[in-house]
C-alpha atoms as a PDB file:
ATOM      1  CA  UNK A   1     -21.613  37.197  47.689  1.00  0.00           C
ATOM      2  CA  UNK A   2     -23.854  37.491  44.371  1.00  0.00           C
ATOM      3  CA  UNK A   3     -21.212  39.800  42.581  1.00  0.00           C
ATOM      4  CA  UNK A   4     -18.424  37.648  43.601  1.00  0.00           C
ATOM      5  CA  UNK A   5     -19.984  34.260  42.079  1.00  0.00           C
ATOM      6  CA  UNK A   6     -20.909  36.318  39.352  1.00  0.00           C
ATOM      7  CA  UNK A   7     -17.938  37.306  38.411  1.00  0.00           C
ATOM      8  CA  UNK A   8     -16.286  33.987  38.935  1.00  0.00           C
ATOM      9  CA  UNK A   9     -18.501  32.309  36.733  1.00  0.00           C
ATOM     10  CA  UNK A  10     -18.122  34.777  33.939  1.00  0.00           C
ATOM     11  CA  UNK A  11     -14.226  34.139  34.490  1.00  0.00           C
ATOM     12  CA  UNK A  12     -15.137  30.234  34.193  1.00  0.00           C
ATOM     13  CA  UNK A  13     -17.365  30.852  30.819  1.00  0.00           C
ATOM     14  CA  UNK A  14     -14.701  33.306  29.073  1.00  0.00           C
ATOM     15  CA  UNK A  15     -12.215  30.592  29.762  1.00  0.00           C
ATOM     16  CA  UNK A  16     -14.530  28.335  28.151  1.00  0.00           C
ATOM     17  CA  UNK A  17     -15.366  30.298  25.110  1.00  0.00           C
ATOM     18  CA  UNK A  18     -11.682  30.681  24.485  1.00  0.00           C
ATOM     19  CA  UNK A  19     -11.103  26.966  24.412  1.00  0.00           C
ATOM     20  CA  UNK A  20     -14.192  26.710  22.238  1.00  0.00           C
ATOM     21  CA  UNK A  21     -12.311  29.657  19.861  1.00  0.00           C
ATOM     22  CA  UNK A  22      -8.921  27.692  20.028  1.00  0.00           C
ATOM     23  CA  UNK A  23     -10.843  24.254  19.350  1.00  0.00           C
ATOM     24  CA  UNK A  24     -12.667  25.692  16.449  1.00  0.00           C
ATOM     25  CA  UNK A  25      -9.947  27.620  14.913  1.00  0.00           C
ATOM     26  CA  UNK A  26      -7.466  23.993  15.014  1.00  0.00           C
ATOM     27  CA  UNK A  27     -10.148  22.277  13.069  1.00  0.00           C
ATOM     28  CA  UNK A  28     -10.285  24.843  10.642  1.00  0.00           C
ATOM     29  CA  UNK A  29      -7.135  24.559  10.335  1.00  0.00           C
ATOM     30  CA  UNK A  30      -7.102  20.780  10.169  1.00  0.00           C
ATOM     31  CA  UNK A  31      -9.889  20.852   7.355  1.00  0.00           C
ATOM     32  CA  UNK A  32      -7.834  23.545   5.774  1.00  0.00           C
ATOM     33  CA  UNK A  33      -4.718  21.056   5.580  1.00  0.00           C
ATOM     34  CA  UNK A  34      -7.077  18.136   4.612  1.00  0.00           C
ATOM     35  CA  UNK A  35      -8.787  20.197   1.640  1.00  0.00           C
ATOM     36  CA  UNK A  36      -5.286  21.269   0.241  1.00  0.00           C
ATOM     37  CA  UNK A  37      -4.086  17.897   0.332  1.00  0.00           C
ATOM     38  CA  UNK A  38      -7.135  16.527  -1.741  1.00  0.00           C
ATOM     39  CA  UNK A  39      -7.109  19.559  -4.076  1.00  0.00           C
ATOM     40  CA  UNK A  40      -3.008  18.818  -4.914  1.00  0.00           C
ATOM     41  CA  UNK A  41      -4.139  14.931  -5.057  1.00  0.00           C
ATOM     42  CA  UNK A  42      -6.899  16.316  -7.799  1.00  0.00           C
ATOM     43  CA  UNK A  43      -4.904  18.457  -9.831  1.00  0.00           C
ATOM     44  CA  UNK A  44      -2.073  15.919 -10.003  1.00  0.00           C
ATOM     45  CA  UNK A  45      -3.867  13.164 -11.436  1.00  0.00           C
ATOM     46  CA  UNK A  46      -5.299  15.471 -13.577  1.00  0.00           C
ATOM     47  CA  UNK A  47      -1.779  16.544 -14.919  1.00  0.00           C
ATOM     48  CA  UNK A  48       0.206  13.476 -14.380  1.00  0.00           C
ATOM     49  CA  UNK A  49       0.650  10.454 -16.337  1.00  0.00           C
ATOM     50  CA  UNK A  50      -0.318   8.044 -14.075  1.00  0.00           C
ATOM     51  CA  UNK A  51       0.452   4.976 -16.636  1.00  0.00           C
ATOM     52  CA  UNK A  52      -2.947   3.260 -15.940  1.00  0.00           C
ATOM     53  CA  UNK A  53      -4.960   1.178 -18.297  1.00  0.00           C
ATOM     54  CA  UNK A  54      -8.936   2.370 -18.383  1.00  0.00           C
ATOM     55  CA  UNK A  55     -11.594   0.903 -19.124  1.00  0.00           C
ATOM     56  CA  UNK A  56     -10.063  -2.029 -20.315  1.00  0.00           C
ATOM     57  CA  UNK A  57      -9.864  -3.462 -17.254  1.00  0.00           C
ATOM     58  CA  UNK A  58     -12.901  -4.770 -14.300  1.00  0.00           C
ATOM     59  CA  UNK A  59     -11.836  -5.051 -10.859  1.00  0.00           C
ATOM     60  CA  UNK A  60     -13.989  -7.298  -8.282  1.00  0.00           C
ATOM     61  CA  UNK A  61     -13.693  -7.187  -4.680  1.00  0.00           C
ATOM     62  CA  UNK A  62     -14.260 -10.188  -2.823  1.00  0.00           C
ATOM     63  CA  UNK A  63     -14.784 -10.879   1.040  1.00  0.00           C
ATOM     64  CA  UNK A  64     -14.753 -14.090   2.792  1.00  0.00           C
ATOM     65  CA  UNK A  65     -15.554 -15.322   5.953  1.00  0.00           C
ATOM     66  CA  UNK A  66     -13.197 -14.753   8.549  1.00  0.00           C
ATOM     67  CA  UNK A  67     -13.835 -18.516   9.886  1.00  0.00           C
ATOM     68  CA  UNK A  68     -12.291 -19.599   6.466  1.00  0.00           C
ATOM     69  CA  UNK A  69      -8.430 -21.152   6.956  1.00  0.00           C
ATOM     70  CA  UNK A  70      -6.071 -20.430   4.754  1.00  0.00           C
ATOM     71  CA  UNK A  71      -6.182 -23.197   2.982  1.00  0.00           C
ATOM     72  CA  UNK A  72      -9.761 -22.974   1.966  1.00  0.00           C
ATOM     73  CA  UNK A  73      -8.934 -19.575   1.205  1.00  0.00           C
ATOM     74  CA  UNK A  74      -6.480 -20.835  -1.131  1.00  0.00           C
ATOM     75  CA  UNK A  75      -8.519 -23.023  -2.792  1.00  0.00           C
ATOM     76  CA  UNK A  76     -11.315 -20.568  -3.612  1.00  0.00           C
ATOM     77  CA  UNK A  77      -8.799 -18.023  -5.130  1.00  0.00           C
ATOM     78  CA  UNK A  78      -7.414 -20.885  -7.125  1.00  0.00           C
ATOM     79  CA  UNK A  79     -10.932 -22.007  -8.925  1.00  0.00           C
ATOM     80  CA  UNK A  80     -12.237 -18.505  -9.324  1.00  0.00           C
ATOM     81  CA  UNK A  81      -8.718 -18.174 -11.058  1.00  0.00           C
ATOM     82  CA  UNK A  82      -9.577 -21.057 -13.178  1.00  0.00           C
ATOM     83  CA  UNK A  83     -12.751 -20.038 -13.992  1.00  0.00           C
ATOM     84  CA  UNK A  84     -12.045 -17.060 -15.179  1.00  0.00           C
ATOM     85  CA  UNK A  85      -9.414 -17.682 -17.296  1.00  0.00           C
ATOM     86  CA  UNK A  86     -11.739 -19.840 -18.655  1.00  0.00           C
ATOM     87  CA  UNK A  87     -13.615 -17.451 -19.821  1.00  0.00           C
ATOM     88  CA  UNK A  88     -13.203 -16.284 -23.324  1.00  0.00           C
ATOM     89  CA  UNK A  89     -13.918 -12.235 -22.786  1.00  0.00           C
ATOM     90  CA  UNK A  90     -10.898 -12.275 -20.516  1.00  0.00           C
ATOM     91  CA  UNK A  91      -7.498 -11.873 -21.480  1.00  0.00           C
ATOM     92  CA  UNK A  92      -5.778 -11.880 -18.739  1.00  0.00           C
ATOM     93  CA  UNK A  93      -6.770 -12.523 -15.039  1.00  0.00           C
ATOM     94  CA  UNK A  94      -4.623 -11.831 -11.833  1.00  0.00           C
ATOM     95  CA  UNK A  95      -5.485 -12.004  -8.146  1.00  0.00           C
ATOM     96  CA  UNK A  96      -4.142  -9.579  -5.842  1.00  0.00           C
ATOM     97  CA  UNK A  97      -4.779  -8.240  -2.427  1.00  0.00           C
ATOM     98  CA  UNK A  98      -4.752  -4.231  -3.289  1.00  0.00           C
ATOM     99  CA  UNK A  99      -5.370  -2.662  -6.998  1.00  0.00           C
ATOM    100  CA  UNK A 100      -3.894   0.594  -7.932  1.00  0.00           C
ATOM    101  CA  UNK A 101      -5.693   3.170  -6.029  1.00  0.00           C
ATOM    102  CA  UNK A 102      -6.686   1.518  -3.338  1.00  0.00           C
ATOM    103  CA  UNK A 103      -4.823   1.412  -0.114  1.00  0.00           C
ATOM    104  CA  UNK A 104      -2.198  -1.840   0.779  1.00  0.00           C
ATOM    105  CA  UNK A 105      -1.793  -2.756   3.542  1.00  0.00           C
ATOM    106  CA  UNK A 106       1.284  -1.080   5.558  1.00  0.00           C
ATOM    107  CA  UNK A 107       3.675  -3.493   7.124  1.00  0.00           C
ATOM    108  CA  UNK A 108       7.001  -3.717   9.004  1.00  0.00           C
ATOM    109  CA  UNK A 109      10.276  -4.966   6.970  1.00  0.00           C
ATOM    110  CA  UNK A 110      14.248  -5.241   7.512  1.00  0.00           C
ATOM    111  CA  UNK A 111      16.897  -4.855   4.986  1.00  0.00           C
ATOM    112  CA  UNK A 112      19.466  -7.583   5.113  1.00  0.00           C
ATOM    113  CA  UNK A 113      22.882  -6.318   6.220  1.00  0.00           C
ATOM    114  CA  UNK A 114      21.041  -3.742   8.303  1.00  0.00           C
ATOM    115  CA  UNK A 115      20.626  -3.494  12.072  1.00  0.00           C
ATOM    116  CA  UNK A 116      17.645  -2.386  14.158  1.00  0.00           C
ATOM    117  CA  UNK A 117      17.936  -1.953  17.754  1.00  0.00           C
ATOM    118  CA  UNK A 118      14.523  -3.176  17.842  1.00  0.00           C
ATOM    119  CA  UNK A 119      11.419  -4.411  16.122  1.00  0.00           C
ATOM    120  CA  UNK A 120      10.056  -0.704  16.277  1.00  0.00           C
ATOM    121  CA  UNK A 121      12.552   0.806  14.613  1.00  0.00           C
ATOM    122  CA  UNK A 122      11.896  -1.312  11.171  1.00  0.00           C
ATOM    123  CA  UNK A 123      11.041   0.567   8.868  1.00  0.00           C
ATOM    124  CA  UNK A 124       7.011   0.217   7.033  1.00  0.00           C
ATOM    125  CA  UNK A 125       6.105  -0.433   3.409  1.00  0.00           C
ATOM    126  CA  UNK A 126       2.697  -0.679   1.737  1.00  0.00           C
ATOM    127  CA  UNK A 127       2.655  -4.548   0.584  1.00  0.00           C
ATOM    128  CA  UNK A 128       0.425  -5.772  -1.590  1.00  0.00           C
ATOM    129  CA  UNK A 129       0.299  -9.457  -2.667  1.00  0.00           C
ATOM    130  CA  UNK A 130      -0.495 -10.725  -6.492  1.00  0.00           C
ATOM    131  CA  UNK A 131      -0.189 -13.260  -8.463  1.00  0.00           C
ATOM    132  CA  UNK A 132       2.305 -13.586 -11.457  1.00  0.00           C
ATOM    133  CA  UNK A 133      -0.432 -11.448 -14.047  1.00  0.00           C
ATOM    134  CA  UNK A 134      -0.627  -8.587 -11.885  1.00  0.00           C
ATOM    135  CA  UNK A 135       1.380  -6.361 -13.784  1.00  0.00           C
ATOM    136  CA  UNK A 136       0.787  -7.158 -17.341  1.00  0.00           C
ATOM    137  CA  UNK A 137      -2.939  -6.666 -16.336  1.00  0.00           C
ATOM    138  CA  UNK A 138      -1.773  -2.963 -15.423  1.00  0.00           C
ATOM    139  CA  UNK A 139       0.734  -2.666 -17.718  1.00  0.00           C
ATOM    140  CA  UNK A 140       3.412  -2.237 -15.679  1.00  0.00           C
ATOM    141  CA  UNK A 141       6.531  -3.726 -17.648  1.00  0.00           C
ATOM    142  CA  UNK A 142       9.248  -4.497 -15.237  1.00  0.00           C
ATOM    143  CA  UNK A 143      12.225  -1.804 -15.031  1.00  0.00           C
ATOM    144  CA  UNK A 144      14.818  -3.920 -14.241  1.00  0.00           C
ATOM    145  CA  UNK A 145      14.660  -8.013 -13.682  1.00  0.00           C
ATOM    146  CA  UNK A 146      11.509  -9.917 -14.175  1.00  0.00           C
ATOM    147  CA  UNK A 147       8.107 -10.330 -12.889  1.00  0.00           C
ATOM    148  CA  UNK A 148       6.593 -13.193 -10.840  1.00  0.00           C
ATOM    149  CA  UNK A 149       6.378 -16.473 -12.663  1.00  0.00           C
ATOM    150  CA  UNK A 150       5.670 -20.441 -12.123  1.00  0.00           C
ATOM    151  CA  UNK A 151      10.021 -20.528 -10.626  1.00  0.00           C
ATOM    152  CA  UNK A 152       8.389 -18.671  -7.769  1.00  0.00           C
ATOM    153  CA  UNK A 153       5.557 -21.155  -6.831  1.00  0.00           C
ATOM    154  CA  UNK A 154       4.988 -22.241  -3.038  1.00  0.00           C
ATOM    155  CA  UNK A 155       7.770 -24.376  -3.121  1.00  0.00           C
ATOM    156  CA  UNK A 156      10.150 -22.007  -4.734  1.00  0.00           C
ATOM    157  CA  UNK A 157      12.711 -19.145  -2.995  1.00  0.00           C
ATOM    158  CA  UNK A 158      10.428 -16.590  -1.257  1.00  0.00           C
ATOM    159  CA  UNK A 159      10.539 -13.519  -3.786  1.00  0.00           C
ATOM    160  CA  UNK A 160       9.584  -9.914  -4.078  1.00  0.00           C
ATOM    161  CA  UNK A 161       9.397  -7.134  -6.462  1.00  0.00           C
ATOM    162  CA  UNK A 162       9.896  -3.625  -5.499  1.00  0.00           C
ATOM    163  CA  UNK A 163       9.088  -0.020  -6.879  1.00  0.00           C
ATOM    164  CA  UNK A 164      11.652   2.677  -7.796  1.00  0.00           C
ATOM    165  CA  UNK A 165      11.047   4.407  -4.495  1.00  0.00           C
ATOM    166  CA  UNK A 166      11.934   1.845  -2.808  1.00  0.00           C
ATOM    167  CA  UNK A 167      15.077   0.746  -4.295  1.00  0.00           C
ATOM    168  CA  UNK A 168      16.640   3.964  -4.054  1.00  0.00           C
ATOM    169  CA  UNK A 169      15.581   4.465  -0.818  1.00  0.00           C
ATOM    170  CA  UNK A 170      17.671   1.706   0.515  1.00  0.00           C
ATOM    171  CA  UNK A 171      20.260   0.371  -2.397  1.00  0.00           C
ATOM    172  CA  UNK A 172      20.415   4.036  -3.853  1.00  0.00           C
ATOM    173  CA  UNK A 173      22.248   3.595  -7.644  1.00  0.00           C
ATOM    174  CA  UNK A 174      23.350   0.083  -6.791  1.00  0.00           C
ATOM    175  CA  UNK A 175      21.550  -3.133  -8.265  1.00  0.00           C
ATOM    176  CA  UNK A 176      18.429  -3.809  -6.230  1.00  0.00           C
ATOM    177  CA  UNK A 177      18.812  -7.261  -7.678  1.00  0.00           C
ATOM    178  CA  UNK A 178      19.486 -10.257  -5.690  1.00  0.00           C
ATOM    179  CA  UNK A 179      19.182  -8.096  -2.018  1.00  0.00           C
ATOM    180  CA  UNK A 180      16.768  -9.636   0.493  1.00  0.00           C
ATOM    181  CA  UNK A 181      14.384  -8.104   2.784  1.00  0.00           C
ATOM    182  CA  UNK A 182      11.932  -9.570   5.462  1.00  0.00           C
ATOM    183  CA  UNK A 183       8.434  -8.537   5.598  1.00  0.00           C
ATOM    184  CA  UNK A 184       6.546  -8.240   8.727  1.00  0.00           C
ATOM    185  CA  UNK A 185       6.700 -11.394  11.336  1.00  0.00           C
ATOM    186  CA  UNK A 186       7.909 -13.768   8.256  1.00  0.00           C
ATOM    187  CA  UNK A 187      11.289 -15.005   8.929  1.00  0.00           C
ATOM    188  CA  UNK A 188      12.151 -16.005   5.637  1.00  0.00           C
ATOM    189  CA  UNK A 189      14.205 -14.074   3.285  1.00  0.00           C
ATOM    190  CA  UNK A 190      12.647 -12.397   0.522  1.00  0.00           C
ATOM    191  CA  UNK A 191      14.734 -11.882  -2.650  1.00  0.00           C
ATOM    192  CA  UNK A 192      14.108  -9.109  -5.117  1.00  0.00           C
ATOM    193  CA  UNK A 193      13.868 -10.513  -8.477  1.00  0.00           C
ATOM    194  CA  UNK A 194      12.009  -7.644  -9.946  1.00  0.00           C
ATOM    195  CA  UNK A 195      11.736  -3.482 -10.070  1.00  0.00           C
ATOM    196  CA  UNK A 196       8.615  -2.876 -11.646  1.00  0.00           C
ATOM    197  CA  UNK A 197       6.897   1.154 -12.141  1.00  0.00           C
ATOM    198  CA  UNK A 198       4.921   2.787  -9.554  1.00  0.00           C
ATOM    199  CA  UNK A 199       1.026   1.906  -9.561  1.00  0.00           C
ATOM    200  CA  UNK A 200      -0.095   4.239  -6.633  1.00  0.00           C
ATOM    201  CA  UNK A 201      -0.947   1.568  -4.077  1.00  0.00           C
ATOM    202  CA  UNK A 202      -2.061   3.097  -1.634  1.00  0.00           C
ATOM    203  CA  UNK A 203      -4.760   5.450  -3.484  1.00  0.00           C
ATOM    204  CA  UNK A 204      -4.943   9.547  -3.566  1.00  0.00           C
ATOM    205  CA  UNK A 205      -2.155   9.795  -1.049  1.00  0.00           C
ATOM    206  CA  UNK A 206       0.216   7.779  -2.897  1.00  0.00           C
ATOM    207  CA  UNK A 207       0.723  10.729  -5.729  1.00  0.00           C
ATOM    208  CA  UNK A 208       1.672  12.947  -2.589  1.00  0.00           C
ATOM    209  CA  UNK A 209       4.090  10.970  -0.262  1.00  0.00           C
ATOM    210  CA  UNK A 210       7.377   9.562  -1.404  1.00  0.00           C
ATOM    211  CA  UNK A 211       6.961   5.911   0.658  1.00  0.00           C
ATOM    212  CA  UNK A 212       8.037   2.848  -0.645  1.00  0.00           C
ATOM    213  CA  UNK A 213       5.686  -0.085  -1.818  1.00  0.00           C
ATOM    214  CA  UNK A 214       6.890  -4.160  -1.873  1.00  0.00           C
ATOM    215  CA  UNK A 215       5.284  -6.846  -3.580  1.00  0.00           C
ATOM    216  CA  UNK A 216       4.784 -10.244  -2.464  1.00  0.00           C
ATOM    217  CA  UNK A 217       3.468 -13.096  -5.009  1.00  0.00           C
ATOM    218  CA  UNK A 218      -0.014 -14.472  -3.965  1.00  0.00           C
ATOM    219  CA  UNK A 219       1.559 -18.051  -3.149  1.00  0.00           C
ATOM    220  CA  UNK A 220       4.037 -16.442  -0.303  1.00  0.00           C
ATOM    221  CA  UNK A 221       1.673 -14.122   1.408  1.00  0.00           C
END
């Protein structure tokens, strides 16, 4: 009876120590993919021209309290806006809710003209919402149409501006101009009045995957 439990225990703890190899060797194997990806994200910014301004500009990140509504969210983006631009040091000011190389926030869209056979099958895009400065603050010279201005206020036609990635993605080499999309649970329209160069929402792991990235003006979001 003693050899028998004996040697069914040592079956039980080789079985174990094999599940402890196989567990070991997949995270090695995960840390192994996760190092490779950094090192690639590394050596690409160190090679590419990632068209960002330095240390010309200051970025401040700034939390409120979840029990504020909208509205008085509005209205403290709108006087820190004022203030600043108040400010003589400043040339510029923009609001916006993700910077280049930080991460925006992924949401479900549809393409007008296209059919889904459900909600899950929509397509995601990293959004990011900013106000009509954004991209002179970065530099970022529209590539075809025009940035966000005062036409596009909260009373005006629900807009967006899109990257290269994503206009080829769904309009390929036709205008991206003028086509409509629908972002997340809004059911208005959006219309793309802009094309504007990639900024890498969406931090490290935007130099490495080819995803698409949508922006919404501040007023809309």
């Amino acid at each position: 009876i003693y050899d028998a439990a004996r040697g069914s225990s040592g079956l039980r703890v080789g079985r174990a120590m094999q599940a402890l190899v196989v567990l070991q060797v997949a995270l090695a194997l995960a840390l192994l993919v996760a190092t490779g990806a950094m090192v690639r994200s590394i050596v690409r910014v160190q090679h590419d021209d990632l068209n960002l301004p330095g240390s010309e500009v200051a970025v401040a990140r700034v939390a409120l309290p979840e029990s504020m509504d909208d509205d008085a969210r509005r209205r403290f983006f709108a006087a820190v806006e004022a203030d600043l631009r108040d400010e003589p040091a400043l040339s510029a000011v923009a609001l916006a809710t993700s910077v280049p190389a930080t991460h925006g926030a992924w949401r479900s869209y549809a393409i007008e003209g296209v059919s889904y056979e459900s909600d899950d099958d929509r397509p995601s895009v990293r959004t990011a919402a900013v106000s009509p400065e954004f991209f002179a603050v970065f530099g970022a010279t529209p590539l075809q149409g025009r940035a966000f201005d005062a036409r596009d206020d909260a009373d005006g036609l629900p807009v967006a501006i899109v990257t290269p990635k994503f206009a080829a993605l769904h309009f390929g080499g036709r205008d991206a101009l003028g086509r409509r999309l629908r972002v997340g649970d809004d059911e208005a329209w959006r219309t793309v009045v802009g094309v504007v160069p990639e900024l890498w929402i969406g931090a490290l792991d935007a130099l490495l995957t080819e995803y698409p990235i949508a922006y919404l003006k501040w007023d809309h979001n």
